[in-house]
N, C-alpha and C. Protein backbone atom coordinates (compact mmCIF):
# COMPACT_ATOMS: atom_id res chain seq x y z
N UNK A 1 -61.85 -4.45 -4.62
CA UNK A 1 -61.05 -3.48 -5.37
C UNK A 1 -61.96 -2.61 -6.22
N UNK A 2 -61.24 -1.28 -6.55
CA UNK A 2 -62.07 -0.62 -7.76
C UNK A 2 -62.30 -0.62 -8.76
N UNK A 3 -63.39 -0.81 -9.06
CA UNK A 3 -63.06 -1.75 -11.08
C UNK A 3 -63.20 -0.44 -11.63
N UNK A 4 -62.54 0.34 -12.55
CA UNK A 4 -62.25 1.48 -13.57
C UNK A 4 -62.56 1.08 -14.95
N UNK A 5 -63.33 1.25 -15.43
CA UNK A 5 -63.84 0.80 -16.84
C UNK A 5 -63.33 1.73 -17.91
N UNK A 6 -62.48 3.52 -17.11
CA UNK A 6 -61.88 4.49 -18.16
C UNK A 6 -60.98 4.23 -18.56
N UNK A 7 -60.72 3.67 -19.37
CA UNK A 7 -58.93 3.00 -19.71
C UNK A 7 -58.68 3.96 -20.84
N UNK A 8 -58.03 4.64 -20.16
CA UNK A 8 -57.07 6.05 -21.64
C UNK A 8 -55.64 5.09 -21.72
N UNK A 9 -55.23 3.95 -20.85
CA UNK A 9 -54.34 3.11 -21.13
C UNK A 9 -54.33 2.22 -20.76
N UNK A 10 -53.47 1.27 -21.17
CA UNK A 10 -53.87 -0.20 -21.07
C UNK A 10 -54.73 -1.37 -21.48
N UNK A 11 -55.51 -0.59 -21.82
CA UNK A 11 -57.27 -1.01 -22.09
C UNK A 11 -57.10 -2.64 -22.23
N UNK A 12 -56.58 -3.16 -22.57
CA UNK A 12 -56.31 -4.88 -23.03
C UNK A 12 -56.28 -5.40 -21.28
N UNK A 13 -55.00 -5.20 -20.85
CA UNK A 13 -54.93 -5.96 -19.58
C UNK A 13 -56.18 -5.20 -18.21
N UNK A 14 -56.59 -4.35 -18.29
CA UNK A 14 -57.42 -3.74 -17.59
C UNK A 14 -58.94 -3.78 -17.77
N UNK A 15 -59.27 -3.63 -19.30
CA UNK A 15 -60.69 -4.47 -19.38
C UNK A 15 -60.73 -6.10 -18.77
N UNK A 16 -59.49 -7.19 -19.17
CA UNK A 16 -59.34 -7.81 -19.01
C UNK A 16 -60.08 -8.85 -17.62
N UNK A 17 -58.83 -7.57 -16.65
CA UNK A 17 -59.61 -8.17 -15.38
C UNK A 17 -60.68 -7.05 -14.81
N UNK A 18 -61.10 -6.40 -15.44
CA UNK A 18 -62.91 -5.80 -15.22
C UNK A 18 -63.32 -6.80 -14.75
N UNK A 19 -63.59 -7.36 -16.15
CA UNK A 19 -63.95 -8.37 -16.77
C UNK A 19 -64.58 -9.45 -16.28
N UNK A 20 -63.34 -9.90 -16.10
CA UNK A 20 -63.44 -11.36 -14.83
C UNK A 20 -63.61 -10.99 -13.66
N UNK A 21 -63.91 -9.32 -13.10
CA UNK A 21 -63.90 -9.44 -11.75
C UNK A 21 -65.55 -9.43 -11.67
N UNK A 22 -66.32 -8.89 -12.69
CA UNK A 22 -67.87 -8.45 -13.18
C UNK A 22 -68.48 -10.27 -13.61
N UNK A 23 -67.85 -10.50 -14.15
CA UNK A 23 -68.36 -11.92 -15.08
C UNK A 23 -69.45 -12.28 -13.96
N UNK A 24 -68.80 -13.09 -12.83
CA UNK A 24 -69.47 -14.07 -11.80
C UNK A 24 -70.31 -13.45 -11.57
N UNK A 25 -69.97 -12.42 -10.61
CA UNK A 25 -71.18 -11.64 -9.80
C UNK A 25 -72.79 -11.00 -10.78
N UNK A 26 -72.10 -10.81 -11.77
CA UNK A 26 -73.39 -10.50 -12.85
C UNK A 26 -74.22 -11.46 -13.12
N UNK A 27 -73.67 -12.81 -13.42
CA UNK A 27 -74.22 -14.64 -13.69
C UNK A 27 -74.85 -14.44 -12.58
N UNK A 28 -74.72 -14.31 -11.22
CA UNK A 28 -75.42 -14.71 -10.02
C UNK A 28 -76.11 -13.56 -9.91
N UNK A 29 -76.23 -12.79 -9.98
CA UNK A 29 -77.46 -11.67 -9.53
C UNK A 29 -78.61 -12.21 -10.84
N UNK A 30 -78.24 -12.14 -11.88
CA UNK A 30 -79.54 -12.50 -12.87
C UNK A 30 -79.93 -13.95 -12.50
N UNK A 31 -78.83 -15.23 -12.45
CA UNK A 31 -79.75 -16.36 -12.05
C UNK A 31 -80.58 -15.94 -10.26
N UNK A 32 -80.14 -15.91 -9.30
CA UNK A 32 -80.95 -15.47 -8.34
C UNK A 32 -81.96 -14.69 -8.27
N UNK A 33 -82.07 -13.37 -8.93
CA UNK A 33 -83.12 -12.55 -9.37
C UNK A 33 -84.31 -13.51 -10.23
N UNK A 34 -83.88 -14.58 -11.07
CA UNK A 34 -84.79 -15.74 -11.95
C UNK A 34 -85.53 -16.54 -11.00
N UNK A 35 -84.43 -17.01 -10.64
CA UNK A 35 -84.53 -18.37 -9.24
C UNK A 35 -85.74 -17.79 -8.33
N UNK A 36 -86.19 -16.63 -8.01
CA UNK A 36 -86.41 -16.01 -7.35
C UNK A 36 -87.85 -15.51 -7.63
N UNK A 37 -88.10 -15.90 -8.94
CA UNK A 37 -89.47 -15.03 -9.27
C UNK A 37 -89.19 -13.25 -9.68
N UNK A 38 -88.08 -12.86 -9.51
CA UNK A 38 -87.94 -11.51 -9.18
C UNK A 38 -87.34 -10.96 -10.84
N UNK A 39 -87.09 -11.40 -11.66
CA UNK A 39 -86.27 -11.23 -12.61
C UNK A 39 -86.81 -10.29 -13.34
N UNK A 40 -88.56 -10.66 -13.83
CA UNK A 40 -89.29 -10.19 -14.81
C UNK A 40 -89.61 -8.61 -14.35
N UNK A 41 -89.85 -8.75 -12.73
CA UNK A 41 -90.02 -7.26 -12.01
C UNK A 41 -88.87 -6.33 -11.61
N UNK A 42 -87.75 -6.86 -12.35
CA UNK A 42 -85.91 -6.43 -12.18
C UNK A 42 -85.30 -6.02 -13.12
N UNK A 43 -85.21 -4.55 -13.50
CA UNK A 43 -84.73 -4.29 -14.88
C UNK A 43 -83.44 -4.47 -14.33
N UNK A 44 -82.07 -5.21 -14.89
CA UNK A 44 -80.79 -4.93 -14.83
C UNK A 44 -80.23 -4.30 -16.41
N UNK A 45 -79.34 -3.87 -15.96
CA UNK A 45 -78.36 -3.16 -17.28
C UNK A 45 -77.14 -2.87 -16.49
N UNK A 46 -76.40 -2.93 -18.31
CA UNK A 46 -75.06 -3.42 -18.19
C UNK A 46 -74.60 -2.26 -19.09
N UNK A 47 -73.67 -1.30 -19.13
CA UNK A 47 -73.17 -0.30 -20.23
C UNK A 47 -72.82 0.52 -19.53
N UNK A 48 -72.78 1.79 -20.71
CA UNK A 48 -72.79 3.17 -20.28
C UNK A 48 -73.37 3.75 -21.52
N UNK A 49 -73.10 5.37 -21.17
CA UNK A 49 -73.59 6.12 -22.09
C UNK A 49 -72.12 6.24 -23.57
N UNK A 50 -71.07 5.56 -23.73
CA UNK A 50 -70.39 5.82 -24.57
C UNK A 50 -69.29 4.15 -24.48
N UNK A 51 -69.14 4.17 -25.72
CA UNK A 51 -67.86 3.41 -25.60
C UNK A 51 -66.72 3.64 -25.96
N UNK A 52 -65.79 2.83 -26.61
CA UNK A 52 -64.97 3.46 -27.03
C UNK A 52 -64.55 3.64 -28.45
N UNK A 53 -63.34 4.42 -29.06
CA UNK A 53 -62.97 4.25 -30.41
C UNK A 53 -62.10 3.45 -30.81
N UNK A 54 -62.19 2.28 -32.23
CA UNK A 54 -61.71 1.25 -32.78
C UNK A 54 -59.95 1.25 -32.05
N UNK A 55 -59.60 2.45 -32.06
CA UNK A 55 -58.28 3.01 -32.39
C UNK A 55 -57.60 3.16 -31.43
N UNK A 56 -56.17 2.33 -31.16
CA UNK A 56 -55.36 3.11 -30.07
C UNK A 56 -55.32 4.42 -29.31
N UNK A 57 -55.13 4.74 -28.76
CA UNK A 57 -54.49 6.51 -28.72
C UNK A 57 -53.25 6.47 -27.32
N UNK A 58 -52.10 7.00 -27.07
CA UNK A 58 -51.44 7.05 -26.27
C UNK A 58 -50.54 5.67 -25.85
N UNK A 59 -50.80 5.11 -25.04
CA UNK A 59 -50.38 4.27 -24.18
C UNK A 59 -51.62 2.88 -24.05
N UNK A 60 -51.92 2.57 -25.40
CA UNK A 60 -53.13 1.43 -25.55
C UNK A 60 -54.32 1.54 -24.82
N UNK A 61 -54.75 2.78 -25.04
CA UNK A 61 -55.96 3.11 -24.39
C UNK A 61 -57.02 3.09 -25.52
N UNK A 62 -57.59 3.74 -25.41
CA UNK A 62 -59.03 4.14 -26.01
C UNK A 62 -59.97 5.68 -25.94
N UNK A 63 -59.84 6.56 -26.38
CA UNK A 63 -60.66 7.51 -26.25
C UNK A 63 -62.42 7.05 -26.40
N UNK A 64 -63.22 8.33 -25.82
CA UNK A 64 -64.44 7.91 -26.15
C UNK A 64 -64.75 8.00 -26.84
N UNK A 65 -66.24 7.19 -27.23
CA UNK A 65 -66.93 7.37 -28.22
C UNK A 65 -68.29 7.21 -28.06
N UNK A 66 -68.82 8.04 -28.16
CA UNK A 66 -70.59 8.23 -28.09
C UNK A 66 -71.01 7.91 -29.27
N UNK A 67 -70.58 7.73 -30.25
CA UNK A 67 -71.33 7.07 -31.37
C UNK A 67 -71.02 5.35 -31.98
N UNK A 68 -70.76 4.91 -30.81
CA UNK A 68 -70.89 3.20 -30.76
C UNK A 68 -70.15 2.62 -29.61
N UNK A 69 -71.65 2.32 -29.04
CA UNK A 69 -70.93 1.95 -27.80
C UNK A 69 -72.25 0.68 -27.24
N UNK A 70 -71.88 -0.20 -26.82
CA UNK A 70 -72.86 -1.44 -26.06
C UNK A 70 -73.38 -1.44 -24.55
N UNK A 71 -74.69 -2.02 -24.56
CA UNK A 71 -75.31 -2.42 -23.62
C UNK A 71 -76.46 -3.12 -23.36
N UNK A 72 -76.43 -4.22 -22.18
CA UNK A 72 -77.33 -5.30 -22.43
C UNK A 72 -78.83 -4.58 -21.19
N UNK A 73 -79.42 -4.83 -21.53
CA UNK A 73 -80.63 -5.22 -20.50
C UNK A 73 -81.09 -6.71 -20.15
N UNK A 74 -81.55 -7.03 -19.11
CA UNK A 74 -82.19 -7.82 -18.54
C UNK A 74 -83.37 -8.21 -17.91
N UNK A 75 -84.65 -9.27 -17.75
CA UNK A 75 -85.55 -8.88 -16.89
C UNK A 75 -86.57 -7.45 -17.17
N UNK A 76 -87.14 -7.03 -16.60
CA UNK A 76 -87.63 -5.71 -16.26
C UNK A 76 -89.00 -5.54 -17.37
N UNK A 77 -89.45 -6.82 -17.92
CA UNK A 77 -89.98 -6.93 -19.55
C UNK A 77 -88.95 -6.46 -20.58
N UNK A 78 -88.30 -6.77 -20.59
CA UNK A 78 -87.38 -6.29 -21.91
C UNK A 78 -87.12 -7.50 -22.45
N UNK A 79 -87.39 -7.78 -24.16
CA UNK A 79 -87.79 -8.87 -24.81
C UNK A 79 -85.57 -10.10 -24.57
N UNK A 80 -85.33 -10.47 -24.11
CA UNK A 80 -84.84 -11.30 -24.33
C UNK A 80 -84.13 -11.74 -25.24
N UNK A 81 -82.70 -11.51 -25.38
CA UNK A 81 -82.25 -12.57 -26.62
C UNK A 81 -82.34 -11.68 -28.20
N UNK A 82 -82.46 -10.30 -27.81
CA UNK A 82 -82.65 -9.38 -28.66
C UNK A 82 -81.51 -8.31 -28.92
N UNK A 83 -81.04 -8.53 -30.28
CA UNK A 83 -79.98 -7.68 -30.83
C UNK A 83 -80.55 -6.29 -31.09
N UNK A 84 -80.25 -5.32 -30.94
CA UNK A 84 -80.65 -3.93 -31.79
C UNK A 84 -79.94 -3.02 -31.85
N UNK A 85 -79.41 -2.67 -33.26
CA UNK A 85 -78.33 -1.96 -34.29
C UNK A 85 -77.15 -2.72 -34.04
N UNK A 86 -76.21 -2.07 -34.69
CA UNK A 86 -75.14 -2.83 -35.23
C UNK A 86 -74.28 -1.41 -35.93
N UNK A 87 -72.66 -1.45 -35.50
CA UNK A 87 -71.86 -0.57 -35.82
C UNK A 87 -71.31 -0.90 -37.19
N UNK A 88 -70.53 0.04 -37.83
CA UNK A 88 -69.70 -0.12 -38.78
C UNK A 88 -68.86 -1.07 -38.51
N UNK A 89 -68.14 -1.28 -39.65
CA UNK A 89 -67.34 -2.86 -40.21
C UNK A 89 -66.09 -2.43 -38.87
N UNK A 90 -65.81 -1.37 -38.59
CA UNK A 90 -64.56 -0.81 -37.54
C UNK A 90 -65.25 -0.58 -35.87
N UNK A 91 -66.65 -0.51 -35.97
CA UNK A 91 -67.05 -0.14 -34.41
C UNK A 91 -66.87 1.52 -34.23
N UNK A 92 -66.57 2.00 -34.97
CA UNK A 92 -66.80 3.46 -35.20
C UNK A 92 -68.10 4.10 -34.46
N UNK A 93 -68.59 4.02 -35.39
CA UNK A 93 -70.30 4.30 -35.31
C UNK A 93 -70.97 3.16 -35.54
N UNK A 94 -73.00 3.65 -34.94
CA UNK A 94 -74.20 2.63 -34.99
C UNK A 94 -74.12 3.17 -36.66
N UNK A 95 -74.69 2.34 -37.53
CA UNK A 95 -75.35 2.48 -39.14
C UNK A 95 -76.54 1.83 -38.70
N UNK A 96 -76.78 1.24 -37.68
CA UNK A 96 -78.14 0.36 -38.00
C UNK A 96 -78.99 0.30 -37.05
N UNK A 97 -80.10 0.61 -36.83
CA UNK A 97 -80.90 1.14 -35.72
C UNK A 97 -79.94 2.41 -34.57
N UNK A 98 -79.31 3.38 -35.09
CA UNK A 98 -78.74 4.23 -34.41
C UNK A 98 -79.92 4.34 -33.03
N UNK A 99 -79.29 4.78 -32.17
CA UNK A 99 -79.98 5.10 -31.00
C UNK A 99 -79.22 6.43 -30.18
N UNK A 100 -79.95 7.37 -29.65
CA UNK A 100 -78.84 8.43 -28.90
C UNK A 100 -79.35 7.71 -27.05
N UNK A 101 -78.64 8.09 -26.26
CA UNK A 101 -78.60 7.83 -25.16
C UNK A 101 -80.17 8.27 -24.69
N UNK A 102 -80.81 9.16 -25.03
CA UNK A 102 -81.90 9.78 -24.50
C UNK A 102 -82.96 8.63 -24.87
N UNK A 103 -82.64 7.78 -25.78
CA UNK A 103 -83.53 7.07 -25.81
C UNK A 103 -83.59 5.79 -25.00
N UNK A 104 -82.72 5.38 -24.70
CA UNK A 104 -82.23 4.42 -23.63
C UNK A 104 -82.76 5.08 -22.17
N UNK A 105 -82.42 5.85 -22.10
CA UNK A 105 -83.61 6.86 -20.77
C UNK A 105 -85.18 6.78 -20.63
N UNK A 106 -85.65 6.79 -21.97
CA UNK A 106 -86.95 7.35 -22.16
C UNK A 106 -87.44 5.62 -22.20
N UNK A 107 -86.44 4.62 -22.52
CA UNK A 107 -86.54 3.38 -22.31
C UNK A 107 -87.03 2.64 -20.53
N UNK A 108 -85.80 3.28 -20.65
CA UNK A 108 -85.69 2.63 -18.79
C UNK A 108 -87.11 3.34 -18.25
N UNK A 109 -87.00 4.20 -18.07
CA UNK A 109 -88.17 5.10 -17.47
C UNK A 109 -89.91 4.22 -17.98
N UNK A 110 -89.71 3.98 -19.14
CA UNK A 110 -90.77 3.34 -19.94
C UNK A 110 -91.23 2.53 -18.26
N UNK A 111 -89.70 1.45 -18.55
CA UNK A 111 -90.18 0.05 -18.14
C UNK A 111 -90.10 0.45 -16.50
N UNK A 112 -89.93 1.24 -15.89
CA UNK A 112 -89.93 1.54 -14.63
C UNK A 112 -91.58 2.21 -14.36
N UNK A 113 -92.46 1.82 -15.43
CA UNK A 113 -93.87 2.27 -15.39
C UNK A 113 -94.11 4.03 -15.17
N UNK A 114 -92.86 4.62 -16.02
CA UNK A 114 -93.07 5.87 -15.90
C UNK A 114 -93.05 6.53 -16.83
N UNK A 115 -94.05 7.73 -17.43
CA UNK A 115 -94.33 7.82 -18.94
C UNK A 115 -93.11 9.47 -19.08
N UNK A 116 -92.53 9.30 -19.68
CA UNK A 116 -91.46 10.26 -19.86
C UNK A 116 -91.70 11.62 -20.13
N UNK A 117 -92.99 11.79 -21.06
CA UNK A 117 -93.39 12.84 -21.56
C UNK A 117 -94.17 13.58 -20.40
N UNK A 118 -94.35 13.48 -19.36
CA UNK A 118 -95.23 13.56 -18.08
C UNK A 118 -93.89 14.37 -17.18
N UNK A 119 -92.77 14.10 -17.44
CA UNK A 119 -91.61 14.16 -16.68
C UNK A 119 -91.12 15.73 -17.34
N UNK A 120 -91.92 16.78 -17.75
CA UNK A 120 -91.18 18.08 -18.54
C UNK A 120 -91.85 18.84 -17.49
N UNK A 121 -90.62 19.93 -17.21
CA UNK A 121 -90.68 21.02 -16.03
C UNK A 121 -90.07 22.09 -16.82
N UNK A 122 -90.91 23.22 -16.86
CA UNK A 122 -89.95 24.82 -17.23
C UNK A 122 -88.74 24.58 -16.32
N UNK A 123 -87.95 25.15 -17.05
CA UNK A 123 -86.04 25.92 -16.70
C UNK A 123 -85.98 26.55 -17.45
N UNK A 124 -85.65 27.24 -16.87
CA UNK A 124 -84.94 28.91 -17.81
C UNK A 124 -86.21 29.26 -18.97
N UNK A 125 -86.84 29.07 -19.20
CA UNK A 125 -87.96 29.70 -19.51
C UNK A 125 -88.60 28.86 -20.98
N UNK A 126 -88.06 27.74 -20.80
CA UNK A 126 -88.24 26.45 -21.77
C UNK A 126 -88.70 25.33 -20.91
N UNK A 127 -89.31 24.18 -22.03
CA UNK A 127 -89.88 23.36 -21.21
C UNK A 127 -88.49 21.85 -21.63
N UNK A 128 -87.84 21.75 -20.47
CA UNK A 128 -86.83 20.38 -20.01
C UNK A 128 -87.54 19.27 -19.62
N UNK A 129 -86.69 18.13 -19.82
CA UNK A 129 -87.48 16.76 -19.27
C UNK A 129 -86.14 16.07 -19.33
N UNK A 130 -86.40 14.71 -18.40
CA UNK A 130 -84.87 14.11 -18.06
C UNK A 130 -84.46 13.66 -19.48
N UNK A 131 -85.44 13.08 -20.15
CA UNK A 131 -84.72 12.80 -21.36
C UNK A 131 -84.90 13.64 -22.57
N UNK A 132 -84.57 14.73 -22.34
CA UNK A 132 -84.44 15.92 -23.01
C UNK A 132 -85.78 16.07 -23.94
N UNK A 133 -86.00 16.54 -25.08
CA UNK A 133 -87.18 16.60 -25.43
C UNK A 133 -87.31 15.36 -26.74
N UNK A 134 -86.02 14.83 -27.12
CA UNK A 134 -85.73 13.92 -27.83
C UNK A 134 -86.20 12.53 -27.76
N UNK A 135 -86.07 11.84 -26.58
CA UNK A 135 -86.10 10.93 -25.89
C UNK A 135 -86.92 9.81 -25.82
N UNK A 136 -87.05 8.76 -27.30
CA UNK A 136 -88.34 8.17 -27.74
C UNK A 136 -88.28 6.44 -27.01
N UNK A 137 -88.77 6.11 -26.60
CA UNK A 137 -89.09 4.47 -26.18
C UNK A 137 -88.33 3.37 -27.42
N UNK A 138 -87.55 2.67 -27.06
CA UNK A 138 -86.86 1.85 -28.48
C UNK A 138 -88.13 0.19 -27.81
N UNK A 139 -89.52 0.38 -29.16
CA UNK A 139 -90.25 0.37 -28.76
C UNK A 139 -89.77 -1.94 -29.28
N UNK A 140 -88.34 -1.86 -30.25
CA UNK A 140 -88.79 -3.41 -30.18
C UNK A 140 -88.00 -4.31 -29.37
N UNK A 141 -87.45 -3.50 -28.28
CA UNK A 141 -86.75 -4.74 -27.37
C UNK A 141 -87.82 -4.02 -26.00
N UNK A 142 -89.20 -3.67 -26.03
CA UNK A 142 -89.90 -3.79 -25.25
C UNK A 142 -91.32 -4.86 -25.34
C-alpha cells in the first residue's frame, strides 16, 4: 500500500498505521545492514524537510511546519545515540541547536565523502550550490 505521511486530516489514525507499516521494515534494514558489516558504510535517514504544527487545523490534521520538525540518521559515521536541538515546550519551533534544512544537506553530502563547497556552479549570473550558499556540516553528530 501507499504510506502518505501528508495528513491535512486525520493525522492520529493515519500516522498511526504509517507507523506500524515503517516500524518492522526499518528494524530489519538497519539490523541486516549491521549484521552485515555494511552499516558503518550506509548512511540511512528517516524525516523530511518539515514537520508539523502543535495544532489541529481542519479535520485533525496538521499543517506544516519548517521550523520543528524530526529526523534520525543511522550508520554512514554519524555518531550514534545522539540528540541535537530540541523544540519549544509546544513543538512549535527548534530554540536549541536550530538547524535549517541546508544544513542537513551539507551534512549528508559531508558523509557521502563529498565536500559541498566544491559543489557551486554560476546560474543566472550568481554563484548556486545544492545547499545553497548557507549550508554548514552539523559538525557534532559527525
Amino acid at each position: 500500500s501507499e504510506v502518505q505521511w501528508d495528513q491535512h486530516s486525520d493525522l492520529y489514525r493515519g500516522h498511526t498505521k504509517n507507523a506500524a507499516e515503517v516500524d518492522k521494515p526499518i528494524a530489519g534494514l538497519l539490523s541486516d545492514l549491521k549484521s552485515r558489516g555494511l552499516l558503518e558504510d550506509t548512511l540511512v535517514l528517516w524525516g523530511g524537510e518539515f514537520g508539523r504544527t502543535p495544532t489541529t487545523q481542519g479535520n485533525n490534521g496538521r499543517d506544516h511546519n519548517p521550523h520543528g520538525f524530526t529526523m534520525w540518521m543511522a550508520g554512514g559515521g554519524v555518531k550514534g545515540g545522539q540528540v541535537e536541538g530540541a523544540t519549544d515546550e509546544i513543538g512549535l519551533q527548534a530554540v536549541e541547536a536550530p538547524h535549517h534544512f541546508r544544513d542537513i544537506h551539507a551534512t549528508i553530502l559531508n558523509q557521502l565523502g563529498l565536500d559541498q563547497s566544491k559543489l557551486t556552479y554560476p546560474h543566472l549570473g550568481r554563484d548556486e550550490r545544492l545547499t545553497f550558499l548557507e549550508g554548514q556540516v552539523i559538525d557534532r553528530i559527525v
